[in-house]
N, C-alpha and C. Protein backbone atom coordinates (compact mmCIF):
# COMPACT_ATOMS: atom_id res chain seq x y z
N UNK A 1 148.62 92.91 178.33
CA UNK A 1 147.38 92.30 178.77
C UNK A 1 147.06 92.77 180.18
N UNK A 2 145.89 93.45 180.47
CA UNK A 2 145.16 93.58 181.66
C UNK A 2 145.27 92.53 182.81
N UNK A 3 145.35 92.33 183.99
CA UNK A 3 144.93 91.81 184.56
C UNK A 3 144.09 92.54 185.87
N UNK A 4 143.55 91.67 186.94
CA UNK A 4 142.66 92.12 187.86
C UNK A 4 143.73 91.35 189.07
N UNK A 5 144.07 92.80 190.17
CA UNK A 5 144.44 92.25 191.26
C UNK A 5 143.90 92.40 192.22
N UNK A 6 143.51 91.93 193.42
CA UNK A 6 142.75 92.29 194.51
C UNK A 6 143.89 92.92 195.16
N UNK A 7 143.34 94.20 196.15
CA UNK A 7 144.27 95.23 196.63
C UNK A 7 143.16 95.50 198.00
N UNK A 8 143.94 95.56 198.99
CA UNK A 8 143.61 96.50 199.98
C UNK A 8 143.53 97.69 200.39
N UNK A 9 142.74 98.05 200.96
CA UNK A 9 142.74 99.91 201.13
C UNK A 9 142.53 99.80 202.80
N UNK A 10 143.39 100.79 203.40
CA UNK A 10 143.07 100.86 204.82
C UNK A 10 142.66 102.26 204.98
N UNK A 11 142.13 102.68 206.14
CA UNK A 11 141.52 103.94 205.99
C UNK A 11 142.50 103.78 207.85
N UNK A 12 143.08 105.05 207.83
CA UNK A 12 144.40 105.64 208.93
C UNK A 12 143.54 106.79 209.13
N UNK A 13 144.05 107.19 210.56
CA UNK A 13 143.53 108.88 211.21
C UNK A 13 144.21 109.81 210.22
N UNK A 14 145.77 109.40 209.32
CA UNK A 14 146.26 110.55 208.45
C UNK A 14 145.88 110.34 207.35
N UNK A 15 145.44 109.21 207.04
CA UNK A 15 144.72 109.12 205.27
C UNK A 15 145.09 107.85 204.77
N UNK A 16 144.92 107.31 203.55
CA UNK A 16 144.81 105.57 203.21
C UNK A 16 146.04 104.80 202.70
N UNK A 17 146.00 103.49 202.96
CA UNK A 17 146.55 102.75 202.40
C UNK A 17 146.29 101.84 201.72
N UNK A 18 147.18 101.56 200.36
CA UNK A 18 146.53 100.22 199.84
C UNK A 18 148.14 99.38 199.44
N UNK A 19 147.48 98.07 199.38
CA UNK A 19 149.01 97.27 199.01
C UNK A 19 148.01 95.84 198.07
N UNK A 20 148.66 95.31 197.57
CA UNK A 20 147.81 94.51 196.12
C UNK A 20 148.21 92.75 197.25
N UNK A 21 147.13 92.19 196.99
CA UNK A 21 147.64 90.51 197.84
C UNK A 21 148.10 89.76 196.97
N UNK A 22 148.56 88.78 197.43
CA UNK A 22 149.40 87.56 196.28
C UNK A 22 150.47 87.99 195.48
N UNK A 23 150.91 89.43 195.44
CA UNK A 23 152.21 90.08 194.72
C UNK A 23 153.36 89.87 195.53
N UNK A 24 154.41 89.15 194.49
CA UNK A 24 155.95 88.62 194.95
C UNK A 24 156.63 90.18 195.43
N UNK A 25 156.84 90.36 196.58
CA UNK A 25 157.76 91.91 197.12
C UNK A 25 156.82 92.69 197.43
N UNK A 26 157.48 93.93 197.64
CA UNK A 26 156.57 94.74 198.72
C UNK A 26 156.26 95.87 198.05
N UNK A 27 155.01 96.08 197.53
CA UNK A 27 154.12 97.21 196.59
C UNK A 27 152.77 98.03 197.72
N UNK A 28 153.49 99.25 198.12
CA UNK A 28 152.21 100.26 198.57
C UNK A 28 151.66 101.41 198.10
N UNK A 29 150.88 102.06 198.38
CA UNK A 29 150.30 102.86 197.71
C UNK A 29 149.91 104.06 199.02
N UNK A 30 149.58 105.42 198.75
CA UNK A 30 148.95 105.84 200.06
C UNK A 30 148.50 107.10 199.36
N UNK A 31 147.53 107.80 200.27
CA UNK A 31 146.72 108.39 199.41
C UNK A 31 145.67 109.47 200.56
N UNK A 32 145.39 110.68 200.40
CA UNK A 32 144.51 111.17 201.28
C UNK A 32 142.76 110.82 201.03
N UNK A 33 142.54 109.72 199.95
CA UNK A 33 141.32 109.44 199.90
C UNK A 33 141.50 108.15 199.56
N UNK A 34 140.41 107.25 199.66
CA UNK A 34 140.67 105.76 198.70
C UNK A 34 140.92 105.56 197.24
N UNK A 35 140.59 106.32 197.06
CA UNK A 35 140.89 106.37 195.06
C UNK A 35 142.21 106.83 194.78
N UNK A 36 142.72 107.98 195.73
CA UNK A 36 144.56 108.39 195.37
C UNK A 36 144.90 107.22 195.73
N UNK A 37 144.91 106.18 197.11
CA UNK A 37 145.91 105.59 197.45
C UNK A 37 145.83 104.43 196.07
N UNK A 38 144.55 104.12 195.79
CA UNK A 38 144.36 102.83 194.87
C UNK A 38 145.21 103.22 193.51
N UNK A 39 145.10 104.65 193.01
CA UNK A 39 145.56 105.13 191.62
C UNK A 39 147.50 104.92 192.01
N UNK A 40 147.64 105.27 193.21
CA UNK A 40 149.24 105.06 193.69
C UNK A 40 149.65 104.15 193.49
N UNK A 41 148.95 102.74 194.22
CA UNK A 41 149.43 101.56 194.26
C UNK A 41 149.38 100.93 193.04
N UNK A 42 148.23 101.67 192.24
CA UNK A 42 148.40 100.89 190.69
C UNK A 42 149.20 100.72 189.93
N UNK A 43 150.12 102.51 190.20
CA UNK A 43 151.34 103.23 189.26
C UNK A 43 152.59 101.76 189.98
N UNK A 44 152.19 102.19 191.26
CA UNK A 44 153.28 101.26 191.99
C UNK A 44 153.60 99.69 191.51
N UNK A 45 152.54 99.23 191.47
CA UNK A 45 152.26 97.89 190.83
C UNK A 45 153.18 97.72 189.35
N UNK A 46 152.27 98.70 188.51
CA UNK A 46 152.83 99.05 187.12
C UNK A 46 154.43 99.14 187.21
N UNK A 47 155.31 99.75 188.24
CA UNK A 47 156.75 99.87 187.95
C UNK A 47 156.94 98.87 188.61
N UNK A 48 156.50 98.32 189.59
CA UNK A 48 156.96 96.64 190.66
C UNK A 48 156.57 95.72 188.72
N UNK A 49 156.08 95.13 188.15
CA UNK A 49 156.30 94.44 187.06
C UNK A 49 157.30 94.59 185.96
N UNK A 50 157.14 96.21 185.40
CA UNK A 50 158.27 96.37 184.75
C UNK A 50 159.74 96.43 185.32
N UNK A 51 159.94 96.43 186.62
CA UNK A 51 161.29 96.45 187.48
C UNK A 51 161.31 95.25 187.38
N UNK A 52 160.68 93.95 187.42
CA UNK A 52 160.91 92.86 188.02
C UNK A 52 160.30 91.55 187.73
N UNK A 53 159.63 91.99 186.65
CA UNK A 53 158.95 90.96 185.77
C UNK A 53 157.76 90.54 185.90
N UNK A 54 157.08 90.06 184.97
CA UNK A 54 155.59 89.18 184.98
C UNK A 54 155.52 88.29 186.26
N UNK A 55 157.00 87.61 186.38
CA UNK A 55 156.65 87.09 187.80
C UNK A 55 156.60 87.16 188.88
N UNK A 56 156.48 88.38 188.92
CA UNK A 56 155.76 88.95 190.30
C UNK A 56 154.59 88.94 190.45
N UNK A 57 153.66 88.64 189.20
CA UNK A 57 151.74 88.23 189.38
C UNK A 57 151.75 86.74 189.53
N UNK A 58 152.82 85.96 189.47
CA UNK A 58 152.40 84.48 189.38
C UNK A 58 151.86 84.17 190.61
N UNK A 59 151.61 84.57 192.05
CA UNK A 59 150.79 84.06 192.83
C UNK A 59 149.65 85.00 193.05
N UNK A 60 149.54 85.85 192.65
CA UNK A 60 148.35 86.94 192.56
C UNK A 60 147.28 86.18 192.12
N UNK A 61 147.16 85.25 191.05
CA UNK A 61 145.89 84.72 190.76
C UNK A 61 145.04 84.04 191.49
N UNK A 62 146.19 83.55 192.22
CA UNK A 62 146.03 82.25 193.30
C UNK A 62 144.84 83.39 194.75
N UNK A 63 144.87 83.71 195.03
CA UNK A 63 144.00 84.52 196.02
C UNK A 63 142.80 84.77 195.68
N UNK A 64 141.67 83.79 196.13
CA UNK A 64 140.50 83.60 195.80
C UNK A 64 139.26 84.68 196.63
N UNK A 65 139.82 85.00 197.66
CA UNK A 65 138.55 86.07 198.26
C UNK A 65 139.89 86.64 199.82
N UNK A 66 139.37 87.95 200.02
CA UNK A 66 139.69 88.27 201.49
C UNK A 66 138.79 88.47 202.28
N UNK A 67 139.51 87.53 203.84
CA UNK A 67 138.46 88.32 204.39
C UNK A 67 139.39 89.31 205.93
N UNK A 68 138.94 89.80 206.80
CA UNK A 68 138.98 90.32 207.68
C UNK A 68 138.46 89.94 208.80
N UNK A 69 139.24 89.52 209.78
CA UNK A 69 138.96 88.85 211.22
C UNK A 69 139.57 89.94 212.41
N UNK A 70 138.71 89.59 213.40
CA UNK A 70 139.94 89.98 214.65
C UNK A 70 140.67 88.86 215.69
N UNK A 71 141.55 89.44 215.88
CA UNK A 71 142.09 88.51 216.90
C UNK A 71 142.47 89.66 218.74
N UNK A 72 142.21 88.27 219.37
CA UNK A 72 141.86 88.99 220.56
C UNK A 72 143.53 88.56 221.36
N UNK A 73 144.03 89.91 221.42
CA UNK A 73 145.36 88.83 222.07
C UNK A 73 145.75 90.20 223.33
């Protein structure tokens, strides 16, 4: 069964990153455009579940919107 995860993409001076929110452990992706890093982190995703089970999406659902702030420190 499909699901939908929300994932981040960062855009770096050497090229992108993405990592998925609400996923149990640490899943990245990287990529010289936004679409490699996203297709990376997907594969990545894909072996982070089969390594480690369905319950690694059990708080993934839970993450209702992102947003992006700054902080001035």
């Amino acid at each position: 069964m499909a699901r939908t995860i929300k994932v981040i993409v960062e855009e770096h001076p050497d090229g992108f990153v993405a990592y998925p929110v609400g996923l149990r452990g640490v899943v990245v992706g990287e990529g010289r455009s936004a679409e490699a890093a996203l297709a990376d982190v997907q594969s990545a995703i894909q072996f982070h579940i089969e390594t480690f089970g369905a319950d690694a999406l059990d708080t993934a659902d839970l993450v209702i919107n992102i947003m992006v702030r700054e902080a001035h420190v």
